[in-house]
PDB file of N, CA and C in Angstrom:
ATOM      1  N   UNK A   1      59.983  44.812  52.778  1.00  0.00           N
ATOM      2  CA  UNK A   1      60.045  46.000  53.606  1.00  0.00           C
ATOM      3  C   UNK A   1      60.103  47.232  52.705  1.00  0.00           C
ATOM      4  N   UNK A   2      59.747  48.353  53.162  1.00  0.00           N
ATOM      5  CA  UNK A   2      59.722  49.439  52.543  1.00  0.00           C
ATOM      6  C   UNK A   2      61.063  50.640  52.339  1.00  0.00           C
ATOM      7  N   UNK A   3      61.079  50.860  51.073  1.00  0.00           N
ATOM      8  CA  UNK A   3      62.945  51.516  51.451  1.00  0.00           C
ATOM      9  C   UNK A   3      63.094  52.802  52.096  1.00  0.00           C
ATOM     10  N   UNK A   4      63.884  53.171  52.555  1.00  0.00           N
ATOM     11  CA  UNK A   4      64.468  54.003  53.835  1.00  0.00           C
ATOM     12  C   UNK A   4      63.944  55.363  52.854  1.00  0.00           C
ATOM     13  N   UNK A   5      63.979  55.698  51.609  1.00  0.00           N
ATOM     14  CA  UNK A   5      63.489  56.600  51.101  1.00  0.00           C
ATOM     15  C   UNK A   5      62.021  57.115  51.666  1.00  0.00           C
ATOM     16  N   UNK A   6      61.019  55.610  51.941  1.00  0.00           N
ATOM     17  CA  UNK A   6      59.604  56.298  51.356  1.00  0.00           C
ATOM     18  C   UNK A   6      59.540  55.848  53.563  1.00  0.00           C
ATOM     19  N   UNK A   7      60.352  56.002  54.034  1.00  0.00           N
ATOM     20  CA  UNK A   7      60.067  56.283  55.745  1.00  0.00           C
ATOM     21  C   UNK A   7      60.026  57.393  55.808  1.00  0.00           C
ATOM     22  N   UNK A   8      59.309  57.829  56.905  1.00  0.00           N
ATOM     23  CA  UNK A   8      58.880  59.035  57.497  1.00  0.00           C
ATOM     24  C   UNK A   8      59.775  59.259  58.779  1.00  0.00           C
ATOM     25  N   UNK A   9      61.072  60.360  58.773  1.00  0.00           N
ATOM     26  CA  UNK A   9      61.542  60.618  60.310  1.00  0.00           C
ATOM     27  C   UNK A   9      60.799  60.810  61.074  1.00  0.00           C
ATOM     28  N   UNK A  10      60.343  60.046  62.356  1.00  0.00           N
ATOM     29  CA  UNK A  10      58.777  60.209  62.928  1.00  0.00           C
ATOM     30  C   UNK A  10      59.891  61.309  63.976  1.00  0.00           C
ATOM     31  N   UNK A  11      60.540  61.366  64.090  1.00  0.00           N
ATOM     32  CA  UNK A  11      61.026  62.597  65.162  1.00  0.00           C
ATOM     33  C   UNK A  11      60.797  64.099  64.466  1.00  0.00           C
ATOM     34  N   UNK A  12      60.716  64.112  63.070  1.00  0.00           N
ATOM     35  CA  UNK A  12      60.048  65.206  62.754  1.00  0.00           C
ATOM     36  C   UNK A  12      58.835  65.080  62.883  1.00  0.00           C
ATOM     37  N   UNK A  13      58.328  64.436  62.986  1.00  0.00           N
ATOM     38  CA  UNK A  13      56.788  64.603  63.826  1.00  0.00           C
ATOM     39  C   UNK A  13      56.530  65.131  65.189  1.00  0.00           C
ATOM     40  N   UNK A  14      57.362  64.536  65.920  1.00  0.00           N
ATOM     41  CA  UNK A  14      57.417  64.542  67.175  1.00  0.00           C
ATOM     42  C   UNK A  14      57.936  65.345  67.902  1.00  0.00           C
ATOM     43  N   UNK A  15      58.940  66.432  66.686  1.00  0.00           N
ATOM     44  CA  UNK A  15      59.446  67.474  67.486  1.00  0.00           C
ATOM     45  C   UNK A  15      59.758  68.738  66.524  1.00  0.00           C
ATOM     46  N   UNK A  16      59.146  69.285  66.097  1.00  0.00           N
ATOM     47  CA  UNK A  16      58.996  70.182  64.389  1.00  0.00           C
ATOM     48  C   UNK A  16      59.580  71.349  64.969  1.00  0.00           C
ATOM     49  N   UNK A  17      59.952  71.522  66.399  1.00  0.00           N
ATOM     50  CA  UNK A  17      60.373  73.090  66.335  1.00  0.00           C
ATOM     51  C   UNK A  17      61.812  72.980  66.174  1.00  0.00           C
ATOM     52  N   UNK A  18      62.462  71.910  66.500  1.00  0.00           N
ATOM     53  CA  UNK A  18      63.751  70.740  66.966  1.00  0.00           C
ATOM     54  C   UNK A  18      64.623  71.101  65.636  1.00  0.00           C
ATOM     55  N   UNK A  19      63.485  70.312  64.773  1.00  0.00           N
ATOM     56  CA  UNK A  19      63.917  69.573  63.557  1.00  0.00           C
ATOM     57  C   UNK A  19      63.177  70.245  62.375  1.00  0.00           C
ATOM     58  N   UNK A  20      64.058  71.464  61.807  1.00  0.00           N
ATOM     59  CA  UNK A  20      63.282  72.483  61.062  1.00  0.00           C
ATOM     60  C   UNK A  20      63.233  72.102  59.625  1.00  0.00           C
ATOM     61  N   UNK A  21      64.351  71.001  59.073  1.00  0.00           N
ATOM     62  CA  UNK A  21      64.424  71.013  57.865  1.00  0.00           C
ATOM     63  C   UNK A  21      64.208  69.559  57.488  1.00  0.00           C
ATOM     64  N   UNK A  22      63.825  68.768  57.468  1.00  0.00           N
ATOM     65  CA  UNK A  22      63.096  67.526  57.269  1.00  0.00           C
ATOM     66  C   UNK A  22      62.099  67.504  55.661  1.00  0.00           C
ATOM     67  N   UNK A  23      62.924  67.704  54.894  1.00  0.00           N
ATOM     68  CA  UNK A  23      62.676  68.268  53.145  1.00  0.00           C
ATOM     69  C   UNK A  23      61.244  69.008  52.958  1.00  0.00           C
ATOM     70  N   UNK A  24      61.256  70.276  53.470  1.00  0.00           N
ATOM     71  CA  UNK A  24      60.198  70.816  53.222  1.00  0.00           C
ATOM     72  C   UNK A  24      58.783  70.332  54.308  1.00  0.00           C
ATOM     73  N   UNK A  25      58.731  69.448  54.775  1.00  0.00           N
ATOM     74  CA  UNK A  25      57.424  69.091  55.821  1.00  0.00           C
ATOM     75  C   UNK A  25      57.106  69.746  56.394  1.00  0.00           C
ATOM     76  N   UNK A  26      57.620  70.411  57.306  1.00  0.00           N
ATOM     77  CA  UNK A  26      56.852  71.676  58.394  1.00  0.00           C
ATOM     78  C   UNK A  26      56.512  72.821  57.747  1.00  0.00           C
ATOM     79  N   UNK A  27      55.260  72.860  57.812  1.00  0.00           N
ATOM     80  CA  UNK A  27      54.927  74.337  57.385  1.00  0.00           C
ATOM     81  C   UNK A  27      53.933  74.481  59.137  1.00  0.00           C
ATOM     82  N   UNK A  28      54.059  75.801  59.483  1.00  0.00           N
ATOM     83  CA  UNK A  28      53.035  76.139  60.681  1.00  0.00           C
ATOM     84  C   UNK A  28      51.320  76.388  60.039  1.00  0.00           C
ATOM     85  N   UNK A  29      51.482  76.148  58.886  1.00  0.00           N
ATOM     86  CA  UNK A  29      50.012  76.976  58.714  1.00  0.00           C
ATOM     87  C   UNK A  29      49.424  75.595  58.155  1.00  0.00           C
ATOM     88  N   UNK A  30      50.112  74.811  57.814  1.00  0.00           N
ATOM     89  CA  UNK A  30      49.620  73.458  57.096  1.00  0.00           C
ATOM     90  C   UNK A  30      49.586  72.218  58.330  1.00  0.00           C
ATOM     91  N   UNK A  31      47.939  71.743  58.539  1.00  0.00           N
ATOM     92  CA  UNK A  31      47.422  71.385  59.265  1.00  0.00           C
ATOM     93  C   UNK A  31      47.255  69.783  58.752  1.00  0.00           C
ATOM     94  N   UNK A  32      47.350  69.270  60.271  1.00  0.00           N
ATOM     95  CA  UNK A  32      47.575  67.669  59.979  1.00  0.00           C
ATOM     96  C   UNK A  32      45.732  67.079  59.360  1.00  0.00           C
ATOM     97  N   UNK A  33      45.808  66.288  58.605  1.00  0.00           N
ATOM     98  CA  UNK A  33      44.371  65.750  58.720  1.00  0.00           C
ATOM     99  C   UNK A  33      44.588  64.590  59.366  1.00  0.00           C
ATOM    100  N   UNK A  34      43.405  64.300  59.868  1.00  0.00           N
ATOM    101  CA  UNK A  34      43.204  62.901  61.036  1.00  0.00           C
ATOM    102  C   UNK A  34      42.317  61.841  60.481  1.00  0.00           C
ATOM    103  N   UNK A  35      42.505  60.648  60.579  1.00  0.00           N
ATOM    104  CA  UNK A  35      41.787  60.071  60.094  1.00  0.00           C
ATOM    105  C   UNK A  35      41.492  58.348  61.232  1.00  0.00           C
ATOM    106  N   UNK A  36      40.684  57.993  61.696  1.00  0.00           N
ATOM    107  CA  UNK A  36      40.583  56.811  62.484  1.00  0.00           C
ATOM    108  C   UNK A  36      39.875  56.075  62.536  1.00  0.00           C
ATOM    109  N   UNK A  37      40.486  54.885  62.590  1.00  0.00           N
ATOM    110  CA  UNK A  37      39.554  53.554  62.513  1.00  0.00           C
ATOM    111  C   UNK A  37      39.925  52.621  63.791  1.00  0.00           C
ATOM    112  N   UNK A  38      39.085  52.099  63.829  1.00  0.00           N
ATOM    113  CA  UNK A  38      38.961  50.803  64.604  1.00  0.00           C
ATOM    114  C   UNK A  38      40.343  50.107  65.624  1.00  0.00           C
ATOM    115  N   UNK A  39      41.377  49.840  64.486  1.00  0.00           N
ATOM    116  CA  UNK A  39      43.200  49.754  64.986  1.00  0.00           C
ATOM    117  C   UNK A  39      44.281  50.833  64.598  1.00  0.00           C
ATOM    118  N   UNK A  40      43.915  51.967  63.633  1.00  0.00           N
ATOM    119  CA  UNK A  40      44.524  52.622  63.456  1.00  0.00           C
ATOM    120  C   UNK A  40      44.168  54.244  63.638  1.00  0.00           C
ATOM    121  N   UNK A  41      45.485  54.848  63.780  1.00  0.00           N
ATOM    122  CA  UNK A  41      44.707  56.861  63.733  1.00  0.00           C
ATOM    123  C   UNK A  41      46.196  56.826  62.633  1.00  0.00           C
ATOM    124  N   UNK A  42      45.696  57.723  61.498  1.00  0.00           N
ATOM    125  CA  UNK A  42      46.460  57.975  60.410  1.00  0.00           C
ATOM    126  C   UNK A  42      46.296  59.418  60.330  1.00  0.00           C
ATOM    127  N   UNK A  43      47.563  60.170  60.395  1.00  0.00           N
ATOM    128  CA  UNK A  43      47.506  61.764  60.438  1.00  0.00           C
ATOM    129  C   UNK A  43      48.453  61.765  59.254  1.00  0.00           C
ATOM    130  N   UNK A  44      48.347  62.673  58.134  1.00  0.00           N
ATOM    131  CA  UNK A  44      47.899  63.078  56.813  1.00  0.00           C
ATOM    132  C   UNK A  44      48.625  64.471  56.720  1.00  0.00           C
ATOM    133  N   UNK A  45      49.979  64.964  56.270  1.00  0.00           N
ATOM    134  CA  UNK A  45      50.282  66.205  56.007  1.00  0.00           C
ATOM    135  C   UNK A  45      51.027  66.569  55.011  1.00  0.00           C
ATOM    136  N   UNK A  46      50.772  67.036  54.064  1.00  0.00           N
ATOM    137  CA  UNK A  46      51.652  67.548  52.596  1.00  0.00           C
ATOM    138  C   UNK A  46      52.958  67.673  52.558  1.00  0.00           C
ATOM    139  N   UNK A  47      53.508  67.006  51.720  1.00  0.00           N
ATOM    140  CA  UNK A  47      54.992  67.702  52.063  1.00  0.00           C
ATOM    141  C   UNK A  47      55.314  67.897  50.201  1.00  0.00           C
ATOM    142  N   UNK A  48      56.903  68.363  50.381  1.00  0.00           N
ATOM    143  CA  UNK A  48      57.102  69.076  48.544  1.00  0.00           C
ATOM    144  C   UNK A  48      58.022  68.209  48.069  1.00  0.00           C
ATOM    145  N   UNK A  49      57.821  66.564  48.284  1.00  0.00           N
ATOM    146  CA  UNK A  49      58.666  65.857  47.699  1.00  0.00           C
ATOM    147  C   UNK A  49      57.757  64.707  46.610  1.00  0.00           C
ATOM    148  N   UNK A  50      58.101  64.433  45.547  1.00  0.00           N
ATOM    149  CA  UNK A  50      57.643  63.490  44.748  1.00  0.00           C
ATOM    150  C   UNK A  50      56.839  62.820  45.010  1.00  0.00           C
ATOM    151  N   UNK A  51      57.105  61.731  46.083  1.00  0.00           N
ATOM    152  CA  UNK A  51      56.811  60.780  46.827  1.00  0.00           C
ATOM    153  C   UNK A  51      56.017  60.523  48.689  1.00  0.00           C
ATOM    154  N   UNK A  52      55.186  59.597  48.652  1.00  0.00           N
ATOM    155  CA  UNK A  52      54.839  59.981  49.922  1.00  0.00           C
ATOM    156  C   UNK A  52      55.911  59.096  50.689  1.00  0.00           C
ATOM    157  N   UNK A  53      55.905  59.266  51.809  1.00  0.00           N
ATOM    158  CA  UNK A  53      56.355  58.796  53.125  1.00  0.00           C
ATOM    159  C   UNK A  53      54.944  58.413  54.300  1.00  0.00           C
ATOM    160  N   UNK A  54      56.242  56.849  54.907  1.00  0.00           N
ATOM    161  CA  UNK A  54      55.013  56.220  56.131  1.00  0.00           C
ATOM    162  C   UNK A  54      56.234  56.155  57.111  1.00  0.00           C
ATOM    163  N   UNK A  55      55.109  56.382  58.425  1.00  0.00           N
ATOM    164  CA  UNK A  55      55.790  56.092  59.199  1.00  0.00           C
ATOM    165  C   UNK A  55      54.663  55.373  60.212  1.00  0.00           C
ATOM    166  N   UNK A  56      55.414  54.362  61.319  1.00  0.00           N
ATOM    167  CA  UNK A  56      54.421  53.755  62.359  1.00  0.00           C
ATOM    168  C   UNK A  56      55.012  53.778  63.784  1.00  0.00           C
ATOM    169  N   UNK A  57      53.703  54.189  64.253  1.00  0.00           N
ATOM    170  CA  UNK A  57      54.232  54.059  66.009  1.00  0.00           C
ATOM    171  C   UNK A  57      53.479  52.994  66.502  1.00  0.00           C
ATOM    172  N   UNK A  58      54.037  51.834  67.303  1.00  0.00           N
ATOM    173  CA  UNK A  58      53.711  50.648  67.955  1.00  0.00           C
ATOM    174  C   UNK A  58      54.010  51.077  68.947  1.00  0.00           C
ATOM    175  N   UNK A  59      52.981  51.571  69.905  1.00  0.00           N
ATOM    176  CA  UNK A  59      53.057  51.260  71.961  1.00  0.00           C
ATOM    177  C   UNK A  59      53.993  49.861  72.199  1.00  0.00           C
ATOM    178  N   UNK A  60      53.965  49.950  73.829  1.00  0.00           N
ATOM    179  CA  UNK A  60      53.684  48.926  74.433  1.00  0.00           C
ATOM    180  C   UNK A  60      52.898  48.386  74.786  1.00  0.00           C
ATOM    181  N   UNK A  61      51.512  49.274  74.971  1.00  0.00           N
ATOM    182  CA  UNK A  61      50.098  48.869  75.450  1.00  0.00           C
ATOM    183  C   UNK A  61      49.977  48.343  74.430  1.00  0.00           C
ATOM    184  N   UNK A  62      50.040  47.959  72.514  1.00  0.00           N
ATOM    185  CA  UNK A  62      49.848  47.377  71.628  1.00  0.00           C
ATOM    186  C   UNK A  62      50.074  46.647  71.782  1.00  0.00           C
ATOM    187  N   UNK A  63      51.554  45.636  72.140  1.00  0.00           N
ATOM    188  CA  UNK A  63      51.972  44.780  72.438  1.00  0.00           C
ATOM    189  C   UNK A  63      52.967  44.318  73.050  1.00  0.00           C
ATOM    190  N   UNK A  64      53.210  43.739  74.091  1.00  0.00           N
ATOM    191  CA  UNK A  64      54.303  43.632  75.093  1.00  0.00           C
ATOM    192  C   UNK A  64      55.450  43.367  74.197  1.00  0.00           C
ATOM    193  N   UNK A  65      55.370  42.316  73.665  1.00  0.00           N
ATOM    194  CA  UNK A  65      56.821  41.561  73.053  1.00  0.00           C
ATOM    195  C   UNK A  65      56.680  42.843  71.999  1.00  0.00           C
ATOM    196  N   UNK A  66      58.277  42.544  71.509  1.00  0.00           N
ATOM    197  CA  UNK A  66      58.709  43.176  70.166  1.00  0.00           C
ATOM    198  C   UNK A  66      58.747  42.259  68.928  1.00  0.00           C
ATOM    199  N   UNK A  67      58.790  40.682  69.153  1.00  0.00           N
ATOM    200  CA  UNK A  67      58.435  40.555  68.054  1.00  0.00           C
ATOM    201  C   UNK A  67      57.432  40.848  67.318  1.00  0.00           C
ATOM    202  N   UNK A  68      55.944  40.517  68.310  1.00  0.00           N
ATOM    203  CA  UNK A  68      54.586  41.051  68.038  1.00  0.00           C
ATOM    204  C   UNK A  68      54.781  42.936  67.323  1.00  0.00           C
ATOM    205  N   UNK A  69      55.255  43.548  68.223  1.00  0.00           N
ATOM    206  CA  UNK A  69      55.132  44.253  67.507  1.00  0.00           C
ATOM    207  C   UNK A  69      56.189  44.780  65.957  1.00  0.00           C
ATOM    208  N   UNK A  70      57.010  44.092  65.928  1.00  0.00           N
ATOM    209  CA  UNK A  70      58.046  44.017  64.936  1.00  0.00           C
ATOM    210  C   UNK A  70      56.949  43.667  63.754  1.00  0.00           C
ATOM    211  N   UNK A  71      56.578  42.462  63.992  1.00  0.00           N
ATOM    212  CA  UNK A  71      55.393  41.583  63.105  1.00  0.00           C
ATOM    213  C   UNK A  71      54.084  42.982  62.738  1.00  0.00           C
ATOM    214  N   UNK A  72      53.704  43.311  63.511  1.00  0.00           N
ATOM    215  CA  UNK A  72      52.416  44.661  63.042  1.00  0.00           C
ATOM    216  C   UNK A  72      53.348  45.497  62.292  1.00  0.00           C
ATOM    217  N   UNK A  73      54.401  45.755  62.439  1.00  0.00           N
ATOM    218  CA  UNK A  73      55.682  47.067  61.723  1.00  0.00           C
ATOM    219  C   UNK A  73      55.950  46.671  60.447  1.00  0.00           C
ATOM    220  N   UNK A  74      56.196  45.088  60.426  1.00  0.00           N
ATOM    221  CA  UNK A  74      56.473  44.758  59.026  1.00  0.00           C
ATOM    222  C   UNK A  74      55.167  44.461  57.467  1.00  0.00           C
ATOM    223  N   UNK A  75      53.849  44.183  58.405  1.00  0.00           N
ATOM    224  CA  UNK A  75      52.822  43.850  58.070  1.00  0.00           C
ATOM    225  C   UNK A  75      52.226  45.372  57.487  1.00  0.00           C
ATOM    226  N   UNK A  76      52.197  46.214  58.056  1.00  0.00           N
ATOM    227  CA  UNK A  76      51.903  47.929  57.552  1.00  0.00           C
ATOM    228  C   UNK A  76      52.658  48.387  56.411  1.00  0.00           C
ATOM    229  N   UNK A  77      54.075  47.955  56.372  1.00  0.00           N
ATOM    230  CA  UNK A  77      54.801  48.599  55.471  1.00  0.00           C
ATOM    231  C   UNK A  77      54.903  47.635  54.174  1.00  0.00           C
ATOM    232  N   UNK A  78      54.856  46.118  54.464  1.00  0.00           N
ATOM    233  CA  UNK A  78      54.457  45.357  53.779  1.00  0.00           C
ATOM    234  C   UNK A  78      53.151  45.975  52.581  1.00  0.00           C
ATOM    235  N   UNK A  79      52.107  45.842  53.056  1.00  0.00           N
ATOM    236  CA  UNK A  79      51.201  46.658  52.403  1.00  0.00           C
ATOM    237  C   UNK A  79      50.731  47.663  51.844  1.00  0.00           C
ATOM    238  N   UNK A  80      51.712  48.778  52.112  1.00  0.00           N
ATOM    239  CA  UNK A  80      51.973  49.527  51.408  1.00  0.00           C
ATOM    240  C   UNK A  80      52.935  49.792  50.372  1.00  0.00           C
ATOM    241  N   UNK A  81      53.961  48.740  50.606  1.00  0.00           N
ATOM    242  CA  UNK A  81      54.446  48.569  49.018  1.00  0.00           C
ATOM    243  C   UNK A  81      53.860  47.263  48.611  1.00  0.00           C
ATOM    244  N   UNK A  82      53.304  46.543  48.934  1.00  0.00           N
ATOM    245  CA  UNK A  82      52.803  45.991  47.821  1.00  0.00           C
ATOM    246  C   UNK A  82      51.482  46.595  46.474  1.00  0.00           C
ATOM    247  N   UNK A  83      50.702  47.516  47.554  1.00  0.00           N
ATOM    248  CA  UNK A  83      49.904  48.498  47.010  1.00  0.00           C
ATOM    249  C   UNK A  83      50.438  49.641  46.260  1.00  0.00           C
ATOM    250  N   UNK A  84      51.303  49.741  46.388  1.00  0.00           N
ATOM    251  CA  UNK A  84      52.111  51.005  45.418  1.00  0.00           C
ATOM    252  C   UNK A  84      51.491  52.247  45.942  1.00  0.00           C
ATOM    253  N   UNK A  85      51.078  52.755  47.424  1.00  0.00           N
ATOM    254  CA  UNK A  85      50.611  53.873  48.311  1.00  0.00           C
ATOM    255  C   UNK A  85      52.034  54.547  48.168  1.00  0.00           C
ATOM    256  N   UNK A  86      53.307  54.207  47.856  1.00  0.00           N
ATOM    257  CA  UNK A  86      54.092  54.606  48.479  1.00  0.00           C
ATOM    258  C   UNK A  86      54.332  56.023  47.063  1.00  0.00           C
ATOM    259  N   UNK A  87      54.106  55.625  45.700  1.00  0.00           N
ATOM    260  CA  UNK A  87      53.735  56.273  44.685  1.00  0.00           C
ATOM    261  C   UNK A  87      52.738  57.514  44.432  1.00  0.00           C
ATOM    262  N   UNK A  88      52.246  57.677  45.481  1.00  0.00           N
ATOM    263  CA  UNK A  88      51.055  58.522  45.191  1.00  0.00           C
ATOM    264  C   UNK A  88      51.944  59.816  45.566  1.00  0.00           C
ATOM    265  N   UNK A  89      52.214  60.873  44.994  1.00  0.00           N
ATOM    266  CA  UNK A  89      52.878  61.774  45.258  1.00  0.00           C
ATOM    267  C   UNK A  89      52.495  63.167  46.656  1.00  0.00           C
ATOM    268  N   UNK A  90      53.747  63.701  47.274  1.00  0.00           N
ATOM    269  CA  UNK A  90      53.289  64.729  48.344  1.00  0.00           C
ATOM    270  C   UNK A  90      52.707  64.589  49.437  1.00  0.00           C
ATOM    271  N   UNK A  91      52.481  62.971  50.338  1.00  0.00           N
ATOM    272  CA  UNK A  91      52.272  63.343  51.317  1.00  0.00           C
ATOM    273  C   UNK A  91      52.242  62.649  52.612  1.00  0.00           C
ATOM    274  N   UNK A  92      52.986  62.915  53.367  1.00  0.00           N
ATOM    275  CA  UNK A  92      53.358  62.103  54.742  1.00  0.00           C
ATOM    276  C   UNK A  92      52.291  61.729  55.816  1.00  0.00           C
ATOM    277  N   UNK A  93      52.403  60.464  55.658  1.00  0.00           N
ATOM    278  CA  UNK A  93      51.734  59.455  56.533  1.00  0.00           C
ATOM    279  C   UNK A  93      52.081  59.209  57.938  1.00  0.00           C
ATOM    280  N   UNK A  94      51.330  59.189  59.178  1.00  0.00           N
ATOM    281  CA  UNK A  94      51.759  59.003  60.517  1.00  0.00           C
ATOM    282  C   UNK A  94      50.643  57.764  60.993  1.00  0.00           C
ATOM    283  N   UNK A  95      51.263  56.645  61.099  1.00  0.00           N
ATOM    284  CA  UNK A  95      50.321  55.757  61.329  1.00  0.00           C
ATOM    285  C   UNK A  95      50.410  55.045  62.747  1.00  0.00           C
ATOM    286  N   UNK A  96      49.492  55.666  63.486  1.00  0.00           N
ATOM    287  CA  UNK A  96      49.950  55.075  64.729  1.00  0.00           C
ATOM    288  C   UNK A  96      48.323  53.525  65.164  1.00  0.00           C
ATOM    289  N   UNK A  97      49.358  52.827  65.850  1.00  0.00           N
ATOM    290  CA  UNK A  97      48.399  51.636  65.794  1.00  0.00           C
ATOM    291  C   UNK A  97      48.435  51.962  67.136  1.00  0.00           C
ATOM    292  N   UNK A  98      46.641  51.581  67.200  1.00  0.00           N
ATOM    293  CA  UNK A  98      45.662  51.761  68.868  1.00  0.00           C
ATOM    294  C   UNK A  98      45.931  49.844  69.094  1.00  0.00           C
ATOM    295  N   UNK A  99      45.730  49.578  70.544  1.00  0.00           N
ATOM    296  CA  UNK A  99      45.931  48.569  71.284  1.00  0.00           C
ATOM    297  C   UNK A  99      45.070  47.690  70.798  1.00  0.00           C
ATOM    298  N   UNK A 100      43.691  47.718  69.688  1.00  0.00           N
ATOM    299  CA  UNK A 100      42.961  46.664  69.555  1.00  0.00           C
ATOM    300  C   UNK A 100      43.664  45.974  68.096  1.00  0.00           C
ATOM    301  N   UNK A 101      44.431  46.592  68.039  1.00  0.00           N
ATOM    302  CA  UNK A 101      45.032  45.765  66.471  1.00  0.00           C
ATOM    303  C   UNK A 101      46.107  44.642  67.376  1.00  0.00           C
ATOM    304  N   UNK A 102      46.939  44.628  68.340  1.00  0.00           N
ATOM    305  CA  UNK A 102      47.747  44.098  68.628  1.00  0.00           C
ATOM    306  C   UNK A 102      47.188  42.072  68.627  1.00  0.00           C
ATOM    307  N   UNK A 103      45.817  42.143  68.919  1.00  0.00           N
ATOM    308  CA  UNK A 103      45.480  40.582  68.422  1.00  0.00           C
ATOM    309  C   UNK A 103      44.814  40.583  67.202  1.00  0.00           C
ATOM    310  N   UNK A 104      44.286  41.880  66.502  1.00  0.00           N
ATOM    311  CA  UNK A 104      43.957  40.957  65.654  1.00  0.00           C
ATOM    312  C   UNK A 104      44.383  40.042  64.376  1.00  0.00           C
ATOM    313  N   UNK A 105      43.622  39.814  63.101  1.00  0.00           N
ATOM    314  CA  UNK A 105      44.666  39.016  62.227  1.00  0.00           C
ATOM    315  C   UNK A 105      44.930  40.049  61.414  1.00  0.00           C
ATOM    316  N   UNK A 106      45.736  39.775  60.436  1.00  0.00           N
ATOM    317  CA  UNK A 106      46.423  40.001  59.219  1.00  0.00           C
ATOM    318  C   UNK A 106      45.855  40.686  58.052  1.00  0.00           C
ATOM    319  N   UNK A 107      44.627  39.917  58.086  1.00  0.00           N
ATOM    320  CA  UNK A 107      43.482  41.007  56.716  1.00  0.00           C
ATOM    321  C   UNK A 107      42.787  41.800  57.545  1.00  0.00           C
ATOM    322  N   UNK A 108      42.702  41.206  59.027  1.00  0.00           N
ATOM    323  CA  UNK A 108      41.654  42.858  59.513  1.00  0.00           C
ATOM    324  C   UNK A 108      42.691  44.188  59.224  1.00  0.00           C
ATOM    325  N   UNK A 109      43.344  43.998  59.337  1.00  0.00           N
ATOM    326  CA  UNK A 109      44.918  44.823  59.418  1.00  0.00           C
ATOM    327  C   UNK A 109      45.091  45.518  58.231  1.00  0.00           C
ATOM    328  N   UNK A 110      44.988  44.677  57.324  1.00  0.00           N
ATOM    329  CA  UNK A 110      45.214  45.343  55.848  1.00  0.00           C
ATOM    330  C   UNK A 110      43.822  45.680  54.911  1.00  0.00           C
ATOM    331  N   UNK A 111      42.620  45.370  55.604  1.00  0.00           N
ATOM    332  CA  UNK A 111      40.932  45.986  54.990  1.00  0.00           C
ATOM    333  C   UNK A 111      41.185  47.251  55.862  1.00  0.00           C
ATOM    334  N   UNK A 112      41.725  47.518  56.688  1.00  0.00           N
ATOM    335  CA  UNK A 112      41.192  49.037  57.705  1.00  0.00           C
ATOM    336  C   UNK A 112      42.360  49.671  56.817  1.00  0.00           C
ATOM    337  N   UNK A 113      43.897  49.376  56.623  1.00  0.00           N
ATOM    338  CA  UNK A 113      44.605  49.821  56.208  1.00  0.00           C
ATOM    339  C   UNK A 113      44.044  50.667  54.715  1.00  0.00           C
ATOM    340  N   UNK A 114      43.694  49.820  54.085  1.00  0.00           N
ATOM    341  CA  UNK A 114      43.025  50.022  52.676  1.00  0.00           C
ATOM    342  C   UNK A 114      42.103  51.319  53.155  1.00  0.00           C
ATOM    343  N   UNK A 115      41.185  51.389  53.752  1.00  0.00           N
ATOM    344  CA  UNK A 115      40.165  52.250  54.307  1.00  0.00           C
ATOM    345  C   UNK A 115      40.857  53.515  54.208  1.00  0.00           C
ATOM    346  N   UNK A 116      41.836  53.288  55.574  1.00  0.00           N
ATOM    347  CA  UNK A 116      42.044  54.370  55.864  1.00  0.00           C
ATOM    348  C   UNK A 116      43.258  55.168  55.028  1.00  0.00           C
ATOM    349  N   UNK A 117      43.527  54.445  54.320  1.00  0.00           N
ATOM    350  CA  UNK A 117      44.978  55.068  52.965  1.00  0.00           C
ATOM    351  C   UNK A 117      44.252  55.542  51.818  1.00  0.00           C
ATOM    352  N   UNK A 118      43.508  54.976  51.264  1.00  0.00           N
ATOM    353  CA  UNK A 118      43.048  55.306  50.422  1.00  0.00           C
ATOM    354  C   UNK A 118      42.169  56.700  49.888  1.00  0.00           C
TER     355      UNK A 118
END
């Protein structure tokens, strides 16, 4: 699993007027980039710390159970530390998984991942 350092508070995502100080992340003029594939939309925004940060949102439309989706949560972050993404310095990751990843396997999961991180 990935350490609590290189997570992303996704509530500073989710609520930036809320939550003003979240180490430098919100800027109003600094614009998210978007990026999407197939099971994933990955939004992309600078922040002024060393290190990047991930974070993931799993629906329910992804997958009913929580283990299923526990299993996609651990499998994302899995892969990014094993890839050492978590090293690349300055910039926060929002990885939200669309409903067609919820069946598929394991390397489709981590070839789109690759895609879209890289």
């Amino acid at each position: 699993m990935l350490a609590k350092k290189f997570r992303l508070p996704i509530q500073s995502w989710m609520n930036p007027i809320r939550n003003k100080i979240s180490n430098g992340v919100k800027d109003k003029n600094k614009k998210a980039i978007t990026k999407k594939g197939n099971f994933f939309i990955v939004k992309v925004l600078p922040n002024n710390l060393g290190f990047s940060r991930f974070g993931a949102i799993i629906g329910l439309r992804t997958a009913k159970k929580a283990s299923r989706r526990n299993y996609l949560k651990r499998t994302i972050f899995d892969f990014i530390r094993l890839n050492n993404f978590h090293l690349r310095p300055g910039k926060d990751f929002l990885i939200i998984v669309l409903p067609a990843a919820g069946q598929s396997a394991k390397t489709d999961i981590e070839k789109e991942l690759n895609l879209l991180l890289s």
